[in-house]
N, C-alpha and C. Protein backbone atom coordinates (compact mmCIF):
# COMPACT_ATOMS: atom_id res chain seq x y z
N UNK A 1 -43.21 -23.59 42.45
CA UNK A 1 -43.45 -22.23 42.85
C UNK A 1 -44.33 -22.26 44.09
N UNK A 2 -44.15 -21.20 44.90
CA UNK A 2 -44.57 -21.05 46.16
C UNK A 2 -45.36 -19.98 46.38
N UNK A 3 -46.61 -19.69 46.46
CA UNK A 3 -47.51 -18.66 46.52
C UNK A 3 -48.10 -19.14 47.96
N UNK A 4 -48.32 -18.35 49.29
CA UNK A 4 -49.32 -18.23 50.23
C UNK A 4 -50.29 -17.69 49.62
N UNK A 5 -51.65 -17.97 50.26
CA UNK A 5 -52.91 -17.73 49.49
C UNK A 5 -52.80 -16.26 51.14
N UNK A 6 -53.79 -15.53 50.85
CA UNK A 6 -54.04 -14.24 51.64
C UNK A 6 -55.28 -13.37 51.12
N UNK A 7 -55.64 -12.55 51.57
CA UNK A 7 -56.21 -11.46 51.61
C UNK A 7 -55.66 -10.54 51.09
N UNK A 8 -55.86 -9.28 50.06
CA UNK A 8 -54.76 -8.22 49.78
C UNK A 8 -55.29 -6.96 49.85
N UNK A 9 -55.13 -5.95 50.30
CA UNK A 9 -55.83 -5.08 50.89
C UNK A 9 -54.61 -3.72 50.82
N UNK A 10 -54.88 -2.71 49.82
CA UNK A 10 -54.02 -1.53 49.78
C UNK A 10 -52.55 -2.16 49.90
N UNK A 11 -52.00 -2.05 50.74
CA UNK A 11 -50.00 -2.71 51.34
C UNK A 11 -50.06 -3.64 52.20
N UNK A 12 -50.93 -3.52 52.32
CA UNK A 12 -51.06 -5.07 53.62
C UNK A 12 -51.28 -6.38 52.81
N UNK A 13 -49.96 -7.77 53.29
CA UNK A 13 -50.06 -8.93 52.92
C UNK A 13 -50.15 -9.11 51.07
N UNK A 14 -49.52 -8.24 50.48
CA UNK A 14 -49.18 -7.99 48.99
C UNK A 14 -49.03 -9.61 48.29
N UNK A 15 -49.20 -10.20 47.73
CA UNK A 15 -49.33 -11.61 47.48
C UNK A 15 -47.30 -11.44 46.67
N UNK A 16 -46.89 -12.96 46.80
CA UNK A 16 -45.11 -12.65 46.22
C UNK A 16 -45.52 -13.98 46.26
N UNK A 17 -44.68 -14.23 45.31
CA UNK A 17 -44.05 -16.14 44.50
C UNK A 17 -43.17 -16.77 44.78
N UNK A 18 -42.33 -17.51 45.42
CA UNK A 18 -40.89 -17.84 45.43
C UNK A 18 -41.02 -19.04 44.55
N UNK A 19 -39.88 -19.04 43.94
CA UNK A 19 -39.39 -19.73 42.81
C UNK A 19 -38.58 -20.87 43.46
N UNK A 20 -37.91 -21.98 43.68
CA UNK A 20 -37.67 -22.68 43.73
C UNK A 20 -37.03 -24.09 42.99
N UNK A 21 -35.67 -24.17 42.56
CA UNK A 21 -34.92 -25.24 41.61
C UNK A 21 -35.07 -26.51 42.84
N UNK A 22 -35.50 -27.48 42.18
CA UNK A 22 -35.40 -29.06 42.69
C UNK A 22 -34.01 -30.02 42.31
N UNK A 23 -33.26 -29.55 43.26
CA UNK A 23 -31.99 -30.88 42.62
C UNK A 23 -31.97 -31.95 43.52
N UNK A 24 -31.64 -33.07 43.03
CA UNK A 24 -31.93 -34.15 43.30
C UNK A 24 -30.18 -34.45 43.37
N UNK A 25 -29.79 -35.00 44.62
CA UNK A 25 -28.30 -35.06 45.09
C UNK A 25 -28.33 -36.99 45.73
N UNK A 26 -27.31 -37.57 44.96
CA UNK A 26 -27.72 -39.02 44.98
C UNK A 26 -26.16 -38.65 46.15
N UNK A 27 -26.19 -40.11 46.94
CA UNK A 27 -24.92 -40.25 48.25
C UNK A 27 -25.19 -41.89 48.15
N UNK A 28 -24.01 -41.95 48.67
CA UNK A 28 -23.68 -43.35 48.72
C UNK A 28 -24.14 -44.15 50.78
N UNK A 29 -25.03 -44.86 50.77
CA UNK A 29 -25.05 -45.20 52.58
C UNK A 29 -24.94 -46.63 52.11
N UNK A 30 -24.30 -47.24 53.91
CA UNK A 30 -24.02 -48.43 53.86
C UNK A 30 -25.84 -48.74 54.60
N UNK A 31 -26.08 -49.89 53.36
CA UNK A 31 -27.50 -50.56 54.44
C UNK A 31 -27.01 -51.77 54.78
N UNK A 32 -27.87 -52.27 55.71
CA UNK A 32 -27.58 -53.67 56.13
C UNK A 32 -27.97 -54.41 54.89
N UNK A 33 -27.64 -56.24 54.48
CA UNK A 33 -27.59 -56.99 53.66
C UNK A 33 -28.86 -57.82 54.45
N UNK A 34 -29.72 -57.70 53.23
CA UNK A 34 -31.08 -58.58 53.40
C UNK A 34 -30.95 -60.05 53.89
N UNK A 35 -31.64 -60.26 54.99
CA UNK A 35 -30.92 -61.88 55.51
C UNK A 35 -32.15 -63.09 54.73
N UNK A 36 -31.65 -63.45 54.19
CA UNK A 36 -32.59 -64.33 52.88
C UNK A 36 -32.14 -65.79 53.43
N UNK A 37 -31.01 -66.65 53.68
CA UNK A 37 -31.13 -67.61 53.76
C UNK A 37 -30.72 -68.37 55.20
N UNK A 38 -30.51 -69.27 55.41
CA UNK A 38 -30.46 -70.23 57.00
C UNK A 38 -28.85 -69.66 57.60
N UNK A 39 -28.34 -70.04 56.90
CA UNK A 39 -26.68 -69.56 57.00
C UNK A 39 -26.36 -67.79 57.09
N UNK A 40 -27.39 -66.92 56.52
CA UNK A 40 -27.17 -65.74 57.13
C UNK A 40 -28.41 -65.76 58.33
N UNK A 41 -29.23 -66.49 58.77
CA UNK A 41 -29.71 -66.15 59.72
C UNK A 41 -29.37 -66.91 61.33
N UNK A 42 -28.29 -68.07 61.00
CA UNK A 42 -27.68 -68.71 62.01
C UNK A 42 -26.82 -67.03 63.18
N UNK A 43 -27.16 -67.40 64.31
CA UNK A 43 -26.34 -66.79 65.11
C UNK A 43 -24.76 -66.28 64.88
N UNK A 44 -24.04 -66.92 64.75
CA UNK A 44 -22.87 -66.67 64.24
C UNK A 44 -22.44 -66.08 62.77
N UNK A 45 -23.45 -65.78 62.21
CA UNK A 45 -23.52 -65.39 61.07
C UNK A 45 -23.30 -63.60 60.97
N UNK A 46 -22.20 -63.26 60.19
CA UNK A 46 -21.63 -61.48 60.40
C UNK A 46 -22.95 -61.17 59.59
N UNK A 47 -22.55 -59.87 60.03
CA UNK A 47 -24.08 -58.98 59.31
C UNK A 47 -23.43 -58.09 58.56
N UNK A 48 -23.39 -58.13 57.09
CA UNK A 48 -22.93 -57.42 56.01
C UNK A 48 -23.25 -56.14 55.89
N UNK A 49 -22.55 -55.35 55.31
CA UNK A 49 -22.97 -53.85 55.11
C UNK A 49 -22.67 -54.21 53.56
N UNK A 50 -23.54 -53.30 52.29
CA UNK A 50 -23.62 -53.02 50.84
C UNK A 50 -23.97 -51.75 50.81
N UNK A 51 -22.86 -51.31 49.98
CA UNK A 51 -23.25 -49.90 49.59
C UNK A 51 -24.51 -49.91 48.73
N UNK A 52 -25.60 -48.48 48.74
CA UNK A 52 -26.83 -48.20 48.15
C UNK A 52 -26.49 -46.85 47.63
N UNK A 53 -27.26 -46.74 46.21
CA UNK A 53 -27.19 -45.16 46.41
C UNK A 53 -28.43 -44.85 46.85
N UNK A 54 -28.15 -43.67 47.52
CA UNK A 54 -29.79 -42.87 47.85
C UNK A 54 -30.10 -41.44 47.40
N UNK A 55 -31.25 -41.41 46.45
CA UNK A 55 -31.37 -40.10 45.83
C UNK A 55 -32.45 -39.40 47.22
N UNK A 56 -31.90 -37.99 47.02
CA UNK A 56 -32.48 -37.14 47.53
C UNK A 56 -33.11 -35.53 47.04
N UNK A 57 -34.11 -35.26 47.46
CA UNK A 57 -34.15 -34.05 46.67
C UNK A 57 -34.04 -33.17 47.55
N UNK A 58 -33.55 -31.79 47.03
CA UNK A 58 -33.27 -30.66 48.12
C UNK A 58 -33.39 -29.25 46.84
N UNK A 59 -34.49 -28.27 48.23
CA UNK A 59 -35.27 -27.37 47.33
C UNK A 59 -34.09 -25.91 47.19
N UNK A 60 -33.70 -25.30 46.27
CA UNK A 60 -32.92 -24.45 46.21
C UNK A 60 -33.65 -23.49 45.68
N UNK A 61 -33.77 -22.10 46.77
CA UNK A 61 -34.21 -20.69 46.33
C UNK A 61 -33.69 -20.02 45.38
N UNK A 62 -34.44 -20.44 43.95
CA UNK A 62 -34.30 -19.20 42.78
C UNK A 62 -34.50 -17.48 43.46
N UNK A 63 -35.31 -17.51 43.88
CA UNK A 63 -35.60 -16.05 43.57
C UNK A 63 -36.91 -15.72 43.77
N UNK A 64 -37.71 -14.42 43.89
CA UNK A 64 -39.06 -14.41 44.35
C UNK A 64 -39.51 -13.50 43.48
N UNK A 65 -40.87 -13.48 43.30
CA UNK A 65 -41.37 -11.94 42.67
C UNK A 65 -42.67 -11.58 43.61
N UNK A 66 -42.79 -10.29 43.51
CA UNK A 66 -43.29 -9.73 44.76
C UNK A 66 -44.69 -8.75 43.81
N UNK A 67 -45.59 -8.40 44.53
CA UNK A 67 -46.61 -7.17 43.80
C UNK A 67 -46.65 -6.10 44.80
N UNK A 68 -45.53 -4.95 44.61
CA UNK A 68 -46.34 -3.91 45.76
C UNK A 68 -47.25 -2.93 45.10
N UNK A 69 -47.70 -2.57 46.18
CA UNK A 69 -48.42 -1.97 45.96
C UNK A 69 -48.44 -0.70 45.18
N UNK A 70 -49.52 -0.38 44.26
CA UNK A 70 -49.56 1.07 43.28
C UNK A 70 -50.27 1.58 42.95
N UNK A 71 -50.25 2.88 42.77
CA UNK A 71 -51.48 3.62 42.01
C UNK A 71 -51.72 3.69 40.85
N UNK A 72 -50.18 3.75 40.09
CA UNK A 72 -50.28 4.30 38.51
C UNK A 72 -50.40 3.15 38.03
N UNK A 73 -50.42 1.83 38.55
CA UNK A 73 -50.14 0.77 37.05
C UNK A 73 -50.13 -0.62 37.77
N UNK A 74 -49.87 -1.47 36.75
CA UNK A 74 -49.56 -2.81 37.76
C UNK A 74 -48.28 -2.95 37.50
N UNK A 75 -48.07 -3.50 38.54
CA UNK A 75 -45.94 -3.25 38.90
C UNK A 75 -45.89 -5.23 39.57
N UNK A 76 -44.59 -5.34 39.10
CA UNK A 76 -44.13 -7.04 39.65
C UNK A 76 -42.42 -6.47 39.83
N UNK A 77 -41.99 -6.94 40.84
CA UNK A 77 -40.75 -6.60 41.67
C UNK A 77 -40.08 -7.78 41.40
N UNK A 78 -38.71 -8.10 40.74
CA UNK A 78 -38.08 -9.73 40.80
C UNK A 78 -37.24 -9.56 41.71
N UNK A 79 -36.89 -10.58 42.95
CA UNK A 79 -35.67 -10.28 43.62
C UNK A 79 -34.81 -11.74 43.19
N UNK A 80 -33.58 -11.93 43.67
CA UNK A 80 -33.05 -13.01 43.79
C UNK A 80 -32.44 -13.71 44.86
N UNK A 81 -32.18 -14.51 45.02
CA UNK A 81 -31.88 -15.20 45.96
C UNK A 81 -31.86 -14.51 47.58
N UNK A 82 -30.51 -13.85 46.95
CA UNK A 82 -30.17 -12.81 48.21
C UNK A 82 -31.40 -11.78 48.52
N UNK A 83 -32.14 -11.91 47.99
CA UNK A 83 -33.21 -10.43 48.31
C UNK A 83 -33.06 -9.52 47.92
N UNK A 84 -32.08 -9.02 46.58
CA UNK A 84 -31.25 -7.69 46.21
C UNK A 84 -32.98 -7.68 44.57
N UNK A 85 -33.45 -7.07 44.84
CA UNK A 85 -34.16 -6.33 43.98
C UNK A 85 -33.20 -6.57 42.05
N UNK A 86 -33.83 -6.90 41.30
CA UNK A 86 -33.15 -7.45 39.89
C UNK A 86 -33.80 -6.44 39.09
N UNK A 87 -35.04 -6.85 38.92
CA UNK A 87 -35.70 -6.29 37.90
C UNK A 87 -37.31 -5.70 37.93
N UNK A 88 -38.39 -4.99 37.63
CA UNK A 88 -39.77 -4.82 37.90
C UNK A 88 -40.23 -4.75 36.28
N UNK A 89 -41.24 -5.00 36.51
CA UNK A 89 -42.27 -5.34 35.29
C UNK A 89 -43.25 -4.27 35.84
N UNK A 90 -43.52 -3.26 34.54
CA UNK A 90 -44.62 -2.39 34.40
C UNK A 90 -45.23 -2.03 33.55
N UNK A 91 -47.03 -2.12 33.95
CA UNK A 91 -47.72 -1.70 32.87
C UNK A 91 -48.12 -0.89 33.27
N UNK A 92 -48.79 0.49 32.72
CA UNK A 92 -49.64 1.51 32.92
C UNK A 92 -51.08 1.39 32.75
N UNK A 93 -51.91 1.69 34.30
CA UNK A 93 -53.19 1.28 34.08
C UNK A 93 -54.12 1.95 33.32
N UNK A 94 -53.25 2.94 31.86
CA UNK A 94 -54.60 4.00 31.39
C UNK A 94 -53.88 3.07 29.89
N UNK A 95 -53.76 1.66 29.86
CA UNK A 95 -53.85 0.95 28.59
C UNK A 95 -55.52 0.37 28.22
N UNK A 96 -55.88 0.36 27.32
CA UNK A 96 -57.40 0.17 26.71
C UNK A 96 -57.77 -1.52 27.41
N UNK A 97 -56.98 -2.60 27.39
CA UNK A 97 -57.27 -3.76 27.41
C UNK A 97 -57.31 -3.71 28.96
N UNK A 98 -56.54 -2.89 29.79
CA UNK A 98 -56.30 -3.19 31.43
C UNK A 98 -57.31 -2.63 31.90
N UNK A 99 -58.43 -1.15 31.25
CA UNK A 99 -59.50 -1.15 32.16
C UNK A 99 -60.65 -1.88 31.57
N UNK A 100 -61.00 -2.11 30.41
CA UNK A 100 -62.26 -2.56 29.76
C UNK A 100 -62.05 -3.33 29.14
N UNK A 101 -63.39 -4.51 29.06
CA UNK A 101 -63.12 -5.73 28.69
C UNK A 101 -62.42 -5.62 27.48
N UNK A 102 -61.75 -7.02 27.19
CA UNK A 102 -60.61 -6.72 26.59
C UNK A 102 -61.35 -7.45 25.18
N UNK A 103 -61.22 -6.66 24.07
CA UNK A 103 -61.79 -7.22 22.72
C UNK A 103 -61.01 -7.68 21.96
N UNK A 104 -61.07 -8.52 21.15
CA UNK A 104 -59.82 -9.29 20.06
C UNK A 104 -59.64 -8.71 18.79
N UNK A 105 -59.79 -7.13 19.03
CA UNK A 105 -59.58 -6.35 17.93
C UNK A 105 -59.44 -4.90 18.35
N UNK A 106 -58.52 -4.31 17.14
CA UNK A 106 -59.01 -2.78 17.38
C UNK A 106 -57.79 -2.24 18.69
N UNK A 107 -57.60 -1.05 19.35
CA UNK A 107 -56.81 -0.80 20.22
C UNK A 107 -56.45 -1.51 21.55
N UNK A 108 -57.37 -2.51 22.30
CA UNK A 108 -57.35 -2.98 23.50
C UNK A 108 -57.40 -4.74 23.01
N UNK A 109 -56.74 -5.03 22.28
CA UNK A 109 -56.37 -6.03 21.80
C UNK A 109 -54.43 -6.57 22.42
N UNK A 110 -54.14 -5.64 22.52
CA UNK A 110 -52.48 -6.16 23.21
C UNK A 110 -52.54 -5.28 24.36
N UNK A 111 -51.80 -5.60 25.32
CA UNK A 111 -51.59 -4.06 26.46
C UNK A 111 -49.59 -5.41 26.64
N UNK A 112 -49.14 -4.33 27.03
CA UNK A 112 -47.72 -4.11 27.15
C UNK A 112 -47.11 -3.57 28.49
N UNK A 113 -45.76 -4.35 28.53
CA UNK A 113 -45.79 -4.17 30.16
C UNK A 113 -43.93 -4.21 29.94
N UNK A 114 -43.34 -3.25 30.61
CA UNK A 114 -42.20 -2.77 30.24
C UNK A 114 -41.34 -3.62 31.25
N UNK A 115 -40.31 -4.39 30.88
CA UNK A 115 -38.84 -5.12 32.16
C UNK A 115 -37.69 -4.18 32.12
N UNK A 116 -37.42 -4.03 33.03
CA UNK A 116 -36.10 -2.83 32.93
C UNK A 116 -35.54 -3.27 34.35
N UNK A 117 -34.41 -2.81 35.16
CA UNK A 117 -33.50 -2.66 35.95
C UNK A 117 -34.18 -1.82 37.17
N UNK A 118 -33.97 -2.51 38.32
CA UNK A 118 -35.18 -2.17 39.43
C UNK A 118 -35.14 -0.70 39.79
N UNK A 119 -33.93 -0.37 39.82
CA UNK A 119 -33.22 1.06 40.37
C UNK A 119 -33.93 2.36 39.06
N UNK A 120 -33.93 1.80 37.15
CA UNK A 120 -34.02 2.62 36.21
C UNK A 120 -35.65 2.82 36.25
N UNK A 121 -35.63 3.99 35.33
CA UNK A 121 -36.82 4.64 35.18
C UNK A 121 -37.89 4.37 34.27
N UNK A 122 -37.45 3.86 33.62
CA UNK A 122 -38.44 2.78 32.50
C UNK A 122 -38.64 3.74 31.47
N UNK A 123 -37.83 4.29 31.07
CA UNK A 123 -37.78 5.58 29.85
C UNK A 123 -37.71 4.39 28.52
N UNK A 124 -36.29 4.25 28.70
CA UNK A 124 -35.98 3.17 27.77
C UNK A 124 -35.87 1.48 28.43
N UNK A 125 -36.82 0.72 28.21
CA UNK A 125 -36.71 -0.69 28.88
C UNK A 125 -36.22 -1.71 28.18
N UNK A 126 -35.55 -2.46 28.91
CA UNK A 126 -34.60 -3.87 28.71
C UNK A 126 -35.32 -4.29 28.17
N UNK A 127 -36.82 -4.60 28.27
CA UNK A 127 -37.27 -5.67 27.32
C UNK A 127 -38.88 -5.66 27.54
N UNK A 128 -39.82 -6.57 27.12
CA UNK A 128 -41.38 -6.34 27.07
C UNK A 128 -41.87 -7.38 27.23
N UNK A 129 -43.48 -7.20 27.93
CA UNK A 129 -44.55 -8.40 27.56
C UNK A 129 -45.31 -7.92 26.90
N UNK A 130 -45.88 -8.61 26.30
CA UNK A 130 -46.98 -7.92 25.68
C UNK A 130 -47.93 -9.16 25.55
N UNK A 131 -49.30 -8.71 26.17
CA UNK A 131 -50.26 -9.67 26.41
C UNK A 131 -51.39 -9.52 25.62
N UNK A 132 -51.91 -10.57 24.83
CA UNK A 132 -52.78 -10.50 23.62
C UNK A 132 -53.26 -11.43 23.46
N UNK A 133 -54.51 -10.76 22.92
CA UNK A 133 -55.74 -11.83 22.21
C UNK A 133 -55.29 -11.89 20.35
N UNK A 134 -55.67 -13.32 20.41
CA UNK A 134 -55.65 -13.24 18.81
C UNK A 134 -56.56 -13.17 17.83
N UNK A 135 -57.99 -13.66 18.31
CA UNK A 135 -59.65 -13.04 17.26
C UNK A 135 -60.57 -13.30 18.60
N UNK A 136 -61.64 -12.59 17.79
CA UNK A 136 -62.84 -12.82 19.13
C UNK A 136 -63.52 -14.01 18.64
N UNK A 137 -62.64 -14.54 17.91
CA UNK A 137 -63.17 -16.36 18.34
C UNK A 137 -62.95 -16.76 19.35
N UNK A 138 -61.45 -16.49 19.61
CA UNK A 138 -60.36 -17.12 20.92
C UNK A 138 -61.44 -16.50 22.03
N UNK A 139 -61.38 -15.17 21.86
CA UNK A 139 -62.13 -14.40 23.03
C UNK A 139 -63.75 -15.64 23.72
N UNK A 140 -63.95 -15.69 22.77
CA UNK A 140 -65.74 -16.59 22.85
C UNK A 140 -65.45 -18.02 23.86
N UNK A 141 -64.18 -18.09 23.27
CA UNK A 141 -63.95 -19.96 23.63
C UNK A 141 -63.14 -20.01 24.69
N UNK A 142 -62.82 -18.77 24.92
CA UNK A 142 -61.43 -19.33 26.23
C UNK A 142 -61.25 -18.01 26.36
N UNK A 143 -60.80 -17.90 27.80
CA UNK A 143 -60.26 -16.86 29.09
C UNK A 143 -58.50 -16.51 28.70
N UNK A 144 -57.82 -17.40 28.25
CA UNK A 144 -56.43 -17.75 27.72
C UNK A 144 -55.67 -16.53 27.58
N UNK A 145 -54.84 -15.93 27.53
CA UNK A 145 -54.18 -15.03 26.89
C UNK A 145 -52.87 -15.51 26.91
N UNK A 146 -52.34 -14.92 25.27
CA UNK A 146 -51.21 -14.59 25.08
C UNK A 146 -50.48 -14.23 25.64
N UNK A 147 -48.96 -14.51 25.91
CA UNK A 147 -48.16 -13.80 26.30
C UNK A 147 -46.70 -13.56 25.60
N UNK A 148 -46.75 -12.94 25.32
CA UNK A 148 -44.91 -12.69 24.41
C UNK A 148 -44.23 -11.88 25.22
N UNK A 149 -42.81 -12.68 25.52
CA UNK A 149 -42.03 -12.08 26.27
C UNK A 149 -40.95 -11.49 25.24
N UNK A 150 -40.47 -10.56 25.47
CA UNK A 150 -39.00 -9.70 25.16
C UNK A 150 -38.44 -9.74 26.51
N UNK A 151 -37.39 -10.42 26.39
CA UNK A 151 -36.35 -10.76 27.69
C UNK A 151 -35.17 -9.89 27.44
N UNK A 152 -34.64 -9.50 28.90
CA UNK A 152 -33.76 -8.47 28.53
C UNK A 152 -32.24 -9.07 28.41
N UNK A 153 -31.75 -8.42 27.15
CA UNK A 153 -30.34 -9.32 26.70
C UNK A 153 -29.61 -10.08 27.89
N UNK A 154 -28.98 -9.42 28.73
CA UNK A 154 -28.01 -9.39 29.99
C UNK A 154 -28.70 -10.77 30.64
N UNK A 155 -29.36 -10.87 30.71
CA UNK A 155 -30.78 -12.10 31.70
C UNK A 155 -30.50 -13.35 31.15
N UNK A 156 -29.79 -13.94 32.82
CA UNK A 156 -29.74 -15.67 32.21
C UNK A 156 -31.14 -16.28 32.66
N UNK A 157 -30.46 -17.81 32.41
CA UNK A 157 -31.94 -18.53 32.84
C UNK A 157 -32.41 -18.27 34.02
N UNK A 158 -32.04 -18.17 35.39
CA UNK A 158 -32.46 -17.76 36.40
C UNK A 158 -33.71 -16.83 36.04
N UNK A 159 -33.06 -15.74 35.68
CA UNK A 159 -33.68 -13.87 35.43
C UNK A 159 -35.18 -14.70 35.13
N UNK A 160 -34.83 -15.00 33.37
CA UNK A 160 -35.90 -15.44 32.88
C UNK A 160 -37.24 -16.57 33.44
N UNK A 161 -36.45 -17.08 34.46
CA UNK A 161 -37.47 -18.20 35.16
C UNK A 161 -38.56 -17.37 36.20
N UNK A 162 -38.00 -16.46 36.34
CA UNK A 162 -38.36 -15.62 37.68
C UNK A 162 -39.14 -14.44 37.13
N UNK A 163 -38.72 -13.98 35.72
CA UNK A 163 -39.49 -13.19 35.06
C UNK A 163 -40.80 -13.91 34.59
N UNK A 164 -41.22 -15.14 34.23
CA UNK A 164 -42.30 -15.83 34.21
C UNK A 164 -43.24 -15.99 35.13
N UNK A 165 -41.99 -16.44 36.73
CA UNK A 165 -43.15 -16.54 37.42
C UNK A 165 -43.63 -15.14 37.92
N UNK A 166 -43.18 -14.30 37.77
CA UNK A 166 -43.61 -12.73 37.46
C UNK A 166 -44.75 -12.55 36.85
N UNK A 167 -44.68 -13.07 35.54
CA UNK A 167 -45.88 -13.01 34.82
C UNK A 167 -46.78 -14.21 35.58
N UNK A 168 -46.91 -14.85 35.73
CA UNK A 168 -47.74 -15.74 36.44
C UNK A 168 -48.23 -14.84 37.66
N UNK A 169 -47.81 -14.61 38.44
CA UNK A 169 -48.14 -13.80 39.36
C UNK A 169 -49.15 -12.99 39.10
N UNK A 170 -49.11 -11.54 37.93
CA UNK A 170 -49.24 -11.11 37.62
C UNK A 170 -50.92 -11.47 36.76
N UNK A 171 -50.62 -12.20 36.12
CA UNK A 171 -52.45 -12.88 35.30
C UNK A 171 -52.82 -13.44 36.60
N UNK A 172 -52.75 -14.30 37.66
CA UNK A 172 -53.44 -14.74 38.10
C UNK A 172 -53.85 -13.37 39.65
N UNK A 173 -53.13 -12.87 39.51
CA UNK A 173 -53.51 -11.07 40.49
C UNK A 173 -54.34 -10.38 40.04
N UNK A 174 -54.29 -10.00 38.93
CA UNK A 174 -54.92 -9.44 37.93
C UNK A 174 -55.87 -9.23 37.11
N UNK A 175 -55.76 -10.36 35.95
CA UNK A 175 -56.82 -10.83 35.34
C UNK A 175 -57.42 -12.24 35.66
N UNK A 176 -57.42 -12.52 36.53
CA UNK A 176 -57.88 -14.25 36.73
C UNK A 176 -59.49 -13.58 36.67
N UNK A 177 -60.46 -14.28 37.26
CA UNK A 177 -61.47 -13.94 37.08
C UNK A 177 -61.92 -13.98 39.14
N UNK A 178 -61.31 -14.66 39.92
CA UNK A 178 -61.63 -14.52 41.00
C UNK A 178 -60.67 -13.71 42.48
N UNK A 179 -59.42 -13.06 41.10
CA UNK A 179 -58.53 -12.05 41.90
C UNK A 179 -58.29 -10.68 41.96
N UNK A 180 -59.51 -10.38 40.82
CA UNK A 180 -60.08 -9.01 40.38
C UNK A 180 -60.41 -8.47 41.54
């Protein structure tokens, strides 16, 4: 994953992720034949070609997720490859855990964040996060949170890879402790 580090300021320089698959594409090259003994290093001696394989890796654009900018909530934008807008992730910022510290009990214990279809209205959504503490032990000992995804049926692996780094995006924008 690919994050530029920046400044973020109202719409200006909005921090976005690109996702990135690593395939590794092996080819066949002729190398020259290692000259090891007297008889391949005599003058008259042909100079062999042996096939090698050679692995290579080459980076292929999954897809990006983006944070624009908002008033009502925190919002994550997925695009894909082509740049065509997929899906957005939204939470509403009047949830108990998103303005005040977040306690491992009681109402501000989960806050929830709706995946739906970039174009729809988020009435009824494709699917959910929902981000949670599990006791205020966890709370005492670690920064950590939960995350449970509800992925939306239709969504292959791509969607889903890109919906993560969504959420990644998203905790470390958000709640990290030095992106507040």
């Amino acid at each position: 994953m690919e994050r530029p580090a920046g400044a973020t300021f109202l719409c200006f320089e909005r921090p976005e992720a690109k996702v990135y698959l690593i395939r590794q594409v092996k080819s066949k090259a002729k190398v020259p034949k290692a000259l090891t003994t007297e008889a391949d290093l005599a003058p008259q001696a042909k100079t062999y070609l042996k096939l090698k394989t050679v692995v290579s890796e080459e980076r292929v654009l999954l897809g990006r997720a983006a944070l624009p900018f908002s008033l009502a909530g925190k919002k994550a934008v997925i695009y894909d490859s082509q740049g065509k807008p997929l899906y957005q992730i939204y939470g509403p910022s009047l949830q108990c855990q998103l303005q005040l510290f977040s306690l491992g009990c009681g109402p501000c214990k989960e806050a929830v964040f709706a995946i739906d279809e970039f174009h729809a209205n988020l009435a009824e959504p494709k699917g959910q996060i929902f981000k949670t503490w599990s006791d205020c032990f966890k709370l005492c000992c670690s920064t950590a949170p939960w995350y449970v995804i509800d992925y939306p049926k239709e969504s292959d692996w791509k969607a889903r890879v890109l919906i993560v780094a969504a959420l990644q995006l998203l905790d470390q924008h958000y709640f990290s402790g030095l992106c507040q």
